[in-house]
C-alpha atoms as a PDB file:
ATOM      1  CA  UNK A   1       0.943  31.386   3.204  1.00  0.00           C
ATOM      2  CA  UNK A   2      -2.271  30.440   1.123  1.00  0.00           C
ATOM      3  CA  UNK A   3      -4.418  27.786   2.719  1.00  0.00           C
ATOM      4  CA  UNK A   4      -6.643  25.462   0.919  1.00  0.00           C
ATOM      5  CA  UNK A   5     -10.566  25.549   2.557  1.00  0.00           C
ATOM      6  CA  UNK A   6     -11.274  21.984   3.223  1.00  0.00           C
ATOM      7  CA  UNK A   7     -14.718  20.327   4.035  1.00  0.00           C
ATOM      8  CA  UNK A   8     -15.187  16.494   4.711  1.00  0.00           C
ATOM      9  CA  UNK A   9     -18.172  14.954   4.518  1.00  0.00           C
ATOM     10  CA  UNK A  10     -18.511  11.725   6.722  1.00  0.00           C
ATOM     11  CA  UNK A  11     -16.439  13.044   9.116  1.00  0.00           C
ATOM     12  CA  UNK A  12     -17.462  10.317  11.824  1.00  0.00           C
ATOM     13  CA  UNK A  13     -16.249   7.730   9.739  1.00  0.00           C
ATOM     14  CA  UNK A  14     -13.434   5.489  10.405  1.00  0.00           C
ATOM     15  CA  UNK A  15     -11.689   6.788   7.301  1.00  0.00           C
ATOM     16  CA  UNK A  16     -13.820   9.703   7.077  1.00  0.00           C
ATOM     17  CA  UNK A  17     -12.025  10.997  11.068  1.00  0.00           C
ATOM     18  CA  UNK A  18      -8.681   9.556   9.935  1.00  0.00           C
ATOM     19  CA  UNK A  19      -8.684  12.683   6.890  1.00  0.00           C
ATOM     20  CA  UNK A  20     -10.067  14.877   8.468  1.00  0.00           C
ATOM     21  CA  UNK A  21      -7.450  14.601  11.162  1.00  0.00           C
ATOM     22  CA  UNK A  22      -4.316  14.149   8.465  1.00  0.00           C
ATOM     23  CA  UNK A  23      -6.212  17.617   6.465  1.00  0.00           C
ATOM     24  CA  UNK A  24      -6.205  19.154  10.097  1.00  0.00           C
ATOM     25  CA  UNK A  25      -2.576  18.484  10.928  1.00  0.00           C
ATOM     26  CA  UNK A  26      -1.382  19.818   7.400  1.00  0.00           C
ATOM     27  CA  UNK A  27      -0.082  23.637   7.620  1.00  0.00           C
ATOM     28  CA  UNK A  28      -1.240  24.462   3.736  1.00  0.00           C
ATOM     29  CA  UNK A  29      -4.444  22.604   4.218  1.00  0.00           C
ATOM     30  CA  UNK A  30      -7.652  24.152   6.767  1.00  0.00           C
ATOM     31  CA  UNK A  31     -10.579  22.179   7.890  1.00  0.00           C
ATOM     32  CA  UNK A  32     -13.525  24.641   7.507  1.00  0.00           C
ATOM     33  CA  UNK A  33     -16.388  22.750   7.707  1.00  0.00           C
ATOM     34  CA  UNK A  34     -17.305  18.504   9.157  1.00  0.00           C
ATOM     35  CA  UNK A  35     -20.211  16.801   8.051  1.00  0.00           C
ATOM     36  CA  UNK A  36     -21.755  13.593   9.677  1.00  0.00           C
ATOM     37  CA  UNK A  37     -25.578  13.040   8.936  1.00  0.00           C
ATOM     38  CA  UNK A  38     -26.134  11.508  12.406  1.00  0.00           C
ATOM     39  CA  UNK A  39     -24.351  13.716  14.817  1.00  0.00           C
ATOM     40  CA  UNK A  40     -25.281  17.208  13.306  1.00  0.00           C
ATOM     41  CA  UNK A  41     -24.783  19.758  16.176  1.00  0.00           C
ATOM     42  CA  UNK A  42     -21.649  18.473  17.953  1.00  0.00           C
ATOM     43  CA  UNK A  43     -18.412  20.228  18.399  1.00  0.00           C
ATOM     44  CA  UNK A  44     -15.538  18.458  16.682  1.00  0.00           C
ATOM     45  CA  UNK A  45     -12.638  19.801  18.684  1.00  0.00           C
ATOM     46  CA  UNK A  46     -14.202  18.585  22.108  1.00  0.00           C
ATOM     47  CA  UNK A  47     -14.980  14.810  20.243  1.00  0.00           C
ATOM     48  CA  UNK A  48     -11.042  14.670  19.357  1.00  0.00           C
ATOM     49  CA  UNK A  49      -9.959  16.011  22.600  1.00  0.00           C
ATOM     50  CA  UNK A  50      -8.765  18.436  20.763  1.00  0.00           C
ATOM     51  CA  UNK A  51      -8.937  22.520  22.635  1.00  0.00           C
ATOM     52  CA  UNK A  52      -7.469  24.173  19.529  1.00  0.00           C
ATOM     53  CA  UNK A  53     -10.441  23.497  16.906  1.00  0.00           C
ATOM     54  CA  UNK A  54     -13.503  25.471  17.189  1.00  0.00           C
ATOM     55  CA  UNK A  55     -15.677  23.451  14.297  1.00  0.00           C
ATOM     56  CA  UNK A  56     -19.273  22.521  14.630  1.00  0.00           C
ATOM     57  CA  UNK A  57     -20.805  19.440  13.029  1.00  0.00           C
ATOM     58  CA  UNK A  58     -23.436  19.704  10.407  1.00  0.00           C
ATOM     59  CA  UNK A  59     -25.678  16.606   9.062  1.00  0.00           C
ATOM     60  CA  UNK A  60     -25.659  18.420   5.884  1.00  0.00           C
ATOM     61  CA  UNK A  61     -23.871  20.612   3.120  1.00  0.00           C
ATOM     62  CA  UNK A  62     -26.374  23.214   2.668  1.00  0.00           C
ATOM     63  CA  UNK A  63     -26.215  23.583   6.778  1.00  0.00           C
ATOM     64  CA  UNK A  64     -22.210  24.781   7.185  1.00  0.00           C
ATOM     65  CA  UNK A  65     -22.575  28.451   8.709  1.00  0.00           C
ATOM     66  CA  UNK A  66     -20.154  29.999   6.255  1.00  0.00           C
ATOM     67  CA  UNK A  67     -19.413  27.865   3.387  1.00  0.00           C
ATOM     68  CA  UNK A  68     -16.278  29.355   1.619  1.00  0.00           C
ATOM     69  CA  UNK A  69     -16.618  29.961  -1.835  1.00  0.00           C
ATOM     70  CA  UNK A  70     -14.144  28.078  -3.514  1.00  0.00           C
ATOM     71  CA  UNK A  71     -13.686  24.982  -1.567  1.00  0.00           C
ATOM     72  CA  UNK A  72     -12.646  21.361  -1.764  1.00  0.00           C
ATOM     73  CA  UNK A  73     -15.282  18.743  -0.581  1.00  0.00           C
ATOM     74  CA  UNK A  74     -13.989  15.633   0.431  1.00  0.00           C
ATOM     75  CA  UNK A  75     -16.130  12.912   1.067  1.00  0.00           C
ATOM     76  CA  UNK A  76     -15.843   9.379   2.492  1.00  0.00           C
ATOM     77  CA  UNK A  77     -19.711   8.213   2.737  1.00  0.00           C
ATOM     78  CA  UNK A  78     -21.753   6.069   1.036  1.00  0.00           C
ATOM     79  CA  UNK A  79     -22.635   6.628  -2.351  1.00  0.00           C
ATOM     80  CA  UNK A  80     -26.865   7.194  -1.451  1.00  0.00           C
ATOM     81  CA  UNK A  81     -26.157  10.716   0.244  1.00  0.00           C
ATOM     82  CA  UNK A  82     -22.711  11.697  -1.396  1.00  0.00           C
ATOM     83  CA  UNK A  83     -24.521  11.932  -5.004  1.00  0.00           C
ATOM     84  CA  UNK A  84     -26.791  15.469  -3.550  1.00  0.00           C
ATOM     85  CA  UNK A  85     -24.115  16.511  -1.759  1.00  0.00           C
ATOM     86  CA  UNK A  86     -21.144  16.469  -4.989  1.00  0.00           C
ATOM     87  CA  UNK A  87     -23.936  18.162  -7.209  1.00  0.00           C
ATOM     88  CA  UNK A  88     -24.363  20.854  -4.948  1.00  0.00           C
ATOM     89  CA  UNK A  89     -20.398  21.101  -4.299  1.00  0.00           C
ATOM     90  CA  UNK A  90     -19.690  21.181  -8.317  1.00  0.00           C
ATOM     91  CA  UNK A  91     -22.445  23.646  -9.091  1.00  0.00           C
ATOM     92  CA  UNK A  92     -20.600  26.069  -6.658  1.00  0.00           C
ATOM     93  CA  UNK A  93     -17.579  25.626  -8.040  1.00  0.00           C
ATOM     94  CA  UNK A  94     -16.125  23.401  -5.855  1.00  0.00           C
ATOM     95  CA  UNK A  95     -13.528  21.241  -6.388  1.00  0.00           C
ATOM     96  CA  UNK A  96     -13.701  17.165  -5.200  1.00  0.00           C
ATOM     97  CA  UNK A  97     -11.819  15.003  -3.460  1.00  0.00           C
ATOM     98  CA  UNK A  98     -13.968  11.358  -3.384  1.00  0.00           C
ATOM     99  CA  UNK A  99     -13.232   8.110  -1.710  1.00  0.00           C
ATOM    100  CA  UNK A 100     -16.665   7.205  -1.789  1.00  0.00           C
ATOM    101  CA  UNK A 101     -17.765   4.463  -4.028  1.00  0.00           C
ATOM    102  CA  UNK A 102     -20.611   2.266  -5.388  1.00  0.00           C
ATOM    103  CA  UNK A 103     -22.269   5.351  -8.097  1.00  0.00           C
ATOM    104  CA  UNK A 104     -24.332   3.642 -10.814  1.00  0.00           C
ATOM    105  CA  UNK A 105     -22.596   4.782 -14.559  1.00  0.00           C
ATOM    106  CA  UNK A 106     -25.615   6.704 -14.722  1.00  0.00           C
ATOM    107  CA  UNK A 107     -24.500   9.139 -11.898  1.00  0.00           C
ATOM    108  CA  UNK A 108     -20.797   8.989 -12.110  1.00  0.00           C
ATOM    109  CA  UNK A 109     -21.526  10.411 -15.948  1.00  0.00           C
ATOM    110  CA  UNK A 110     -23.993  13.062 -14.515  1.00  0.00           C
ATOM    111  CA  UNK A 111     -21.189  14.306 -12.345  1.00  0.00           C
ATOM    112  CA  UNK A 112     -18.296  14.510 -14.856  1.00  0.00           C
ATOM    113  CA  UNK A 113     -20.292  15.967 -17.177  1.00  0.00           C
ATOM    114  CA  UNK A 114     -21.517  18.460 -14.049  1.00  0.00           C
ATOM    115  CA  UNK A 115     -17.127  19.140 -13.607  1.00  0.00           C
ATOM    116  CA  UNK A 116     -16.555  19.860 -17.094  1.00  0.00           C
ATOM    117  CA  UNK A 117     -19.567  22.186 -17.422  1.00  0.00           C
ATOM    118  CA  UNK A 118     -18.627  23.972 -14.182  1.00  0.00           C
ATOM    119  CA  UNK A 119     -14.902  23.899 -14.769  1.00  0.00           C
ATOM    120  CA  UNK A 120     -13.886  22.024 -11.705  1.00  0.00           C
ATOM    121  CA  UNK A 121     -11.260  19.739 -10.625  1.00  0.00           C
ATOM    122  CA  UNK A 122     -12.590  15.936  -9.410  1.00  0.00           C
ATOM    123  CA  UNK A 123     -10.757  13.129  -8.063  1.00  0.00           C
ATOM    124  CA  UNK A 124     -12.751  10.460  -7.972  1.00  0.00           C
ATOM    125  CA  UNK A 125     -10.611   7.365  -6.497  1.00  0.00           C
ATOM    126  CA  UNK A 126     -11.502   3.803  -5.611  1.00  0.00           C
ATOM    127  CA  UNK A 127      -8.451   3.696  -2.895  1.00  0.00           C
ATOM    128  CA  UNK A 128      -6.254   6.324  -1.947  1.00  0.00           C
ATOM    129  CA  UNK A 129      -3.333   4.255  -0.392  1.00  0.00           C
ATOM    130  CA  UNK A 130       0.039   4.507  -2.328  1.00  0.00           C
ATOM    131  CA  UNK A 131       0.388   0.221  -2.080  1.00  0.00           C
ATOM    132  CA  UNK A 132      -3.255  -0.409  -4.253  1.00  0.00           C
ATOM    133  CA  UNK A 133      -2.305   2.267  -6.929  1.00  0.00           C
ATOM    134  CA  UNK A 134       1.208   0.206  -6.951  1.00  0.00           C
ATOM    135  CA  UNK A 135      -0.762  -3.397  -6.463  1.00  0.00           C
ATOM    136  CA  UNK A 136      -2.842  -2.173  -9.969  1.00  0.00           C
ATOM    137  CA  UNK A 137       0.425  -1.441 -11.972  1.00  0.00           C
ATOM    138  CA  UNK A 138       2.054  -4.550 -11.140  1.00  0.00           C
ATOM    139  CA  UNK A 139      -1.033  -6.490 -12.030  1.00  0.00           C
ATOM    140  CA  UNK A 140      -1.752  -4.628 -15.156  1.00  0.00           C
ATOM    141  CA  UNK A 141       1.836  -5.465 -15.647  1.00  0.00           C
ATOM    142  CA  UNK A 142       1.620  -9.172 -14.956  1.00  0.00           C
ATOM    143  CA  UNK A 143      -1.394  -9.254 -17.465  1.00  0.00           C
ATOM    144  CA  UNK A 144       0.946  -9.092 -20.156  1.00  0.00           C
ATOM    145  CA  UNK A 145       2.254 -12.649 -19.564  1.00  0.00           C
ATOM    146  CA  UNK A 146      -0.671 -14.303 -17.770  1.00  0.00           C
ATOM    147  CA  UNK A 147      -4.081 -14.239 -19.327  1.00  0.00           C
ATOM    148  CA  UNK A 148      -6.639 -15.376 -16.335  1.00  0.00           C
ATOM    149  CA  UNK A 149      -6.613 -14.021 -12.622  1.00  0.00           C
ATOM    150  CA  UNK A 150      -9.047 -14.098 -10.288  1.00  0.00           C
ATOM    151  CA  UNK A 151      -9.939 -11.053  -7.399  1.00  0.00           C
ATOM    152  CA  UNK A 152     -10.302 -11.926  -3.512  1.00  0.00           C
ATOM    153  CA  UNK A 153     -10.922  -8.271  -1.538  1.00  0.00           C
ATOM    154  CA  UNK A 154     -11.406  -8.563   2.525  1.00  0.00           C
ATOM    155  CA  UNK A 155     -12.961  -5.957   4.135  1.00  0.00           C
ATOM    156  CA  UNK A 156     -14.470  -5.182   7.478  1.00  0.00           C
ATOM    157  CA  UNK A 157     -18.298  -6.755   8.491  1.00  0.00           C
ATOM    158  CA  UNK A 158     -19.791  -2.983   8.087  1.00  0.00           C
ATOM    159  CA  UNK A 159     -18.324  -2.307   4.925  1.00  0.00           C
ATOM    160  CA  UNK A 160     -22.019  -2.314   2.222  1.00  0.00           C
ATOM    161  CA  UNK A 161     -20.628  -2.307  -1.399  1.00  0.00           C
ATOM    162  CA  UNK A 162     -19.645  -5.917  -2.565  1.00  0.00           C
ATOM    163  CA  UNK A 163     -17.520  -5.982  -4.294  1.00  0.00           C
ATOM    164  CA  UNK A 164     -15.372  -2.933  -3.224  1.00  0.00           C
ATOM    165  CA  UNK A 165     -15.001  -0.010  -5.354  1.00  0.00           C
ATOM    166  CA  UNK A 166     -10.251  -1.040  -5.469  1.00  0.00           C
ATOM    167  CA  UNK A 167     -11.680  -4.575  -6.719  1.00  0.00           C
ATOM    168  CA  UNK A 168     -13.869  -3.290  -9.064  1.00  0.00           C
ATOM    169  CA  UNK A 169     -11.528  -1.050 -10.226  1.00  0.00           C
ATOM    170  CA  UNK A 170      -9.066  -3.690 -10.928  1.00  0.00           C
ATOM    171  CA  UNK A 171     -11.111  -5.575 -12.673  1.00  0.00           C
ATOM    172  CA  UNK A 172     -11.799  -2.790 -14.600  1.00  0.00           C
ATOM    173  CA  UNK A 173      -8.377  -2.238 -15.621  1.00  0.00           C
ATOM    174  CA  UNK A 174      -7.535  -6.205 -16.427  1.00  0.00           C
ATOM    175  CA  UNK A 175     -10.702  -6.296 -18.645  1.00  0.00           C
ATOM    176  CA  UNK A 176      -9.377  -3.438 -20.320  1.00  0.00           C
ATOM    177  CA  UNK A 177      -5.990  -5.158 -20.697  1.00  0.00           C
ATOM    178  CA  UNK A 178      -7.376  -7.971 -22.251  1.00  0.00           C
ATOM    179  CA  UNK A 179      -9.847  -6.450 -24.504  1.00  0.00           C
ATOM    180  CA  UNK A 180     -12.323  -8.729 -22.285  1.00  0.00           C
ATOM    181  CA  UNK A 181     -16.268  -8.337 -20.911  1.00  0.00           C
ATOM    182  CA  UNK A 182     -16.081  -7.456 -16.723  1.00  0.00           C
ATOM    183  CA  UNK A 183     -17.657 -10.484 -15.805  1.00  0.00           C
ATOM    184  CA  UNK A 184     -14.866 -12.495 -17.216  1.00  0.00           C
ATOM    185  CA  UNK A 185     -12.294 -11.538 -14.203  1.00  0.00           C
ATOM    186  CA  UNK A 186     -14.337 -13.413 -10.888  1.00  0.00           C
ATOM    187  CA  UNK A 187     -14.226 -11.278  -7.755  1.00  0.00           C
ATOM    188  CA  UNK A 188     -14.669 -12.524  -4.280  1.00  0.00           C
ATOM    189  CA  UNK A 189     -15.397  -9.955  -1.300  1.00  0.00           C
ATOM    190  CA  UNK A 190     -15.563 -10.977   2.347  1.00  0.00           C
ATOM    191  CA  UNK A 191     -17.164  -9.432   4.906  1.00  0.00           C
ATOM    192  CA  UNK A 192     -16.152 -10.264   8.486  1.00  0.00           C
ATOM    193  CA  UNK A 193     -14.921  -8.669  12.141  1.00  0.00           C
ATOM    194  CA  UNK A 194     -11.472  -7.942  12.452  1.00  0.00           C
ATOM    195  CA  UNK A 195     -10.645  -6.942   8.794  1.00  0.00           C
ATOM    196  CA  UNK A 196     -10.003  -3.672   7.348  1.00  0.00           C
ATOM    197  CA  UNK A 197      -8.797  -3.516   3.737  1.00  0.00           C
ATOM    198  CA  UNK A 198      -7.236  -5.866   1.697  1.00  0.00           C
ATOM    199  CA  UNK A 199      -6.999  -7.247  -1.738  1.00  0.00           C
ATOM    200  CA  UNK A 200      -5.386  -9.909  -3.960  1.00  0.00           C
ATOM    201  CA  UNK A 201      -5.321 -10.630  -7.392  1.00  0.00           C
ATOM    202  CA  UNK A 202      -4.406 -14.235  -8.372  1.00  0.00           C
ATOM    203  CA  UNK A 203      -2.930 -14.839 -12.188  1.00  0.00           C
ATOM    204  CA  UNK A 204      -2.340 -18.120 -13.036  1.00  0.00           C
ATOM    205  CA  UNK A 205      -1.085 -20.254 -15.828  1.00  0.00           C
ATOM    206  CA  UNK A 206       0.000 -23.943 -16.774  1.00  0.00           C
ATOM    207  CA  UNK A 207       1.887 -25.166 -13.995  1.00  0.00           C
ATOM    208  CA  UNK A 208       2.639 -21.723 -12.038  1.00  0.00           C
ATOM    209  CA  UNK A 209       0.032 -19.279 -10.258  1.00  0.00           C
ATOM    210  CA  UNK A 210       1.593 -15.374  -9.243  1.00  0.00           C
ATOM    211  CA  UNK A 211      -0.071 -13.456  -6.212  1.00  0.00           C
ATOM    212  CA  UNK A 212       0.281 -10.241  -5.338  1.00  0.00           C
ATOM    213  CA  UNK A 213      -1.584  -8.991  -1.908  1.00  0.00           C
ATOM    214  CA  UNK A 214      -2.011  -5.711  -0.821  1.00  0.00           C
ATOM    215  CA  UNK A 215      -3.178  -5.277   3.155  1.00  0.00           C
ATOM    216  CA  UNK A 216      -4.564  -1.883   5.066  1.00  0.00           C
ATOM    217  CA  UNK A 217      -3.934  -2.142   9.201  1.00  0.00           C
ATOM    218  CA  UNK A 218      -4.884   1.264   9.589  1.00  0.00           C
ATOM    219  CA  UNK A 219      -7.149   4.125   7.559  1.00  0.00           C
ATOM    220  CA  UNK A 220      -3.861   6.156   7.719  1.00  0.00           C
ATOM    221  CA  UNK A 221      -2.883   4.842   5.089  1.00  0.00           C
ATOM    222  CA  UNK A 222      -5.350   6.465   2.587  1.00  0.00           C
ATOM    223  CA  UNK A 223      -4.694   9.840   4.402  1.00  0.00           C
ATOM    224  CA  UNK A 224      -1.642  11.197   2.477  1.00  0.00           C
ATOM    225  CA  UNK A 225      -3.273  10.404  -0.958  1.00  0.00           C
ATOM    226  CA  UNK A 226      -6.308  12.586   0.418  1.00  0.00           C
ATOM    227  CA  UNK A 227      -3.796  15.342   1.046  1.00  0.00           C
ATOM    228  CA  UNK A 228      -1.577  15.270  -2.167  1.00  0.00           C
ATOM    229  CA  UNK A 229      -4.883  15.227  -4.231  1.00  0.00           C
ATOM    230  CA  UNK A 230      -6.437  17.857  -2.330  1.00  0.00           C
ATOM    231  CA  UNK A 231      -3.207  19.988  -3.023  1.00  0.00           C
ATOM    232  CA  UNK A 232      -3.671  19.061  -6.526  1.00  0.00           C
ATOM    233  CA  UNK A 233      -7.468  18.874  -7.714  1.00  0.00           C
ATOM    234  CA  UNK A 234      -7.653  22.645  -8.888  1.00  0.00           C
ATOM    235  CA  UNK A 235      -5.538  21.762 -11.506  1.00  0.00           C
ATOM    236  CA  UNK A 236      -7.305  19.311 -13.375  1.00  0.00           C
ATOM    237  CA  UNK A 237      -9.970  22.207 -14.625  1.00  0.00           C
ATOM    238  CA  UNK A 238     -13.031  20.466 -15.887  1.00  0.00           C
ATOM    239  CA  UNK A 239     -11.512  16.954 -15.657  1.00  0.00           C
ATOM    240  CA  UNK A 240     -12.560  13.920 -13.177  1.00  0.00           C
ATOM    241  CA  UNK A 241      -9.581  11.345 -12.745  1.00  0.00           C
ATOM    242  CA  UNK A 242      -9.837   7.875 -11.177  1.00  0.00           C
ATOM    243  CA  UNK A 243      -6.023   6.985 -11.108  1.00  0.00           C
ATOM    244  CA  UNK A 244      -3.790   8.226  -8.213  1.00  0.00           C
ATOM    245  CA  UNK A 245      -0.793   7.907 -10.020  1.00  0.00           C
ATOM    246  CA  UNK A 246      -1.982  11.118 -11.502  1.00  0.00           C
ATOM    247  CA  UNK A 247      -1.747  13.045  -8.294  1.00  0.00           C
ATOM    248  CA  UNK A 248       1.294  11.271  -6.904  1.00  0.00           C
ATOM    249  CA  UNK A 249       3.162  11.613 -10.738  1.00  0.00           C
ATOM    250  CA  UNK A 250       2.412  15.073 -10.898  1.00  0.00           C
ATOM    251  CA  UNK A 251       5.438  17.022  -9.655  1.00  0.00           C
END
């Protein structure tokens, strides 16, 4: 059977480890290369306790020993070192996988216009987890009947975008809704111990309010969204997409 070459950038990551572990595990799917700026030169099998993989750490792209021509780079990072590290992915013809978030419109239009000129696939998604794709389409189908809401997202103290890339998405996609500027939809992040993902959007009207809450216990839960779009990013040819529902929808 045909395996797809995986390599995942932030690999030491809470998330980052949690789909690299999920791309591991997966028979059609092979982890060929782990990158982690800060712990360049250690074996990845003996930090998971794990005998069966023989992968060395790099801190960076250029460094993997044999990079594969015709990856997929998936990255969970920060948004600083992941912009070198897509351009020199999507030059090669990579395809991309990305979870990470906080690119200025200036870069996120450099890079699509880098896919479509290079002819590669990109997913390019706020959250990954199969209950924020359904929190958005139940808010952008509550915006039909309510016309203000109001965005509270939680996260964990080390998380440094504020507010999140899954808030600013959805309050992307209400703005949108109601023909309205961003900055008319209010967003509230907090930033404290013990969190790790979680978001709310609050619509109200005269007399009523409607919540709907979506909650992350565990980085798991973004891991079979990494998969399905890994399985499914050659496809798009040229093409960055931002909604999930494409990859999950796409049987």
């Amino acid at each position: 059977m045909d395996t797809i070459a995986v390599v995942v950038a932030g690999v030491t990551g809470r998330t980052g480890e949690a789909v690299a572990r999920a791309i591991h595990q997966t028979s059609d799917l092979r982890l060929v290369g782990a990158i982690a700026k800060n712990h360049g030169g250690e074996h990845l099998g003996a930090r998971w306790s794990d005998s069966g993989l023989d992968l060395a750490v790099t801190s960076t792209i250029d460094a993997l020993s044999a990079p594969p021509s015709d990856a997929v780079l998936v990255d969970f990072t920060e948004a600083e070192s992941a912009f070198g590290r897509l351009e020199w992915a999507i030059q090669r013809k990579w395809d991309v996988v990305v979870g990470t978030t906080g690119f200025s419109q200036e870069q996120s239009q450099y890079l699509a216009d880098l896919v479509e000129r290079h002819q590669v696939g990109a997913a390019f998604i706020a959250n990954f987890s199969i209950g924020a794709w359904f929190l958005e389409r139940v808010a952008i189908e509550a915006s039909q009947y309510f016309g203000q809401a109001e965005i509270v997202e939680e996260h964990h103290a080390a998380k440094r975008d504020r507010p999140s890339g899954t808030a600013r998405r959805m309050q992307e996609l209400l703005a949108q809704s109601w023909k309205r500027n961003l900055d008319d939809i209010p967003v509230h992040s907090i930033r404290l111990p013990g969190l790790v993902a979680h978001q709310t959007v609050i619509f109200g009207s005269d007399g009523q309010s409607l919540s709907f809450r979506h909650d992350v216990h565990d980085r798991s839960a973004y891991a079979q969204g990494v998969v399905q779009a890994v399985r499914k990013v050659h496809s798009l040819k040229g093409r960055v997409i931002n909604d999930l529902g494409e990859i999950l929808n796409d049987h």
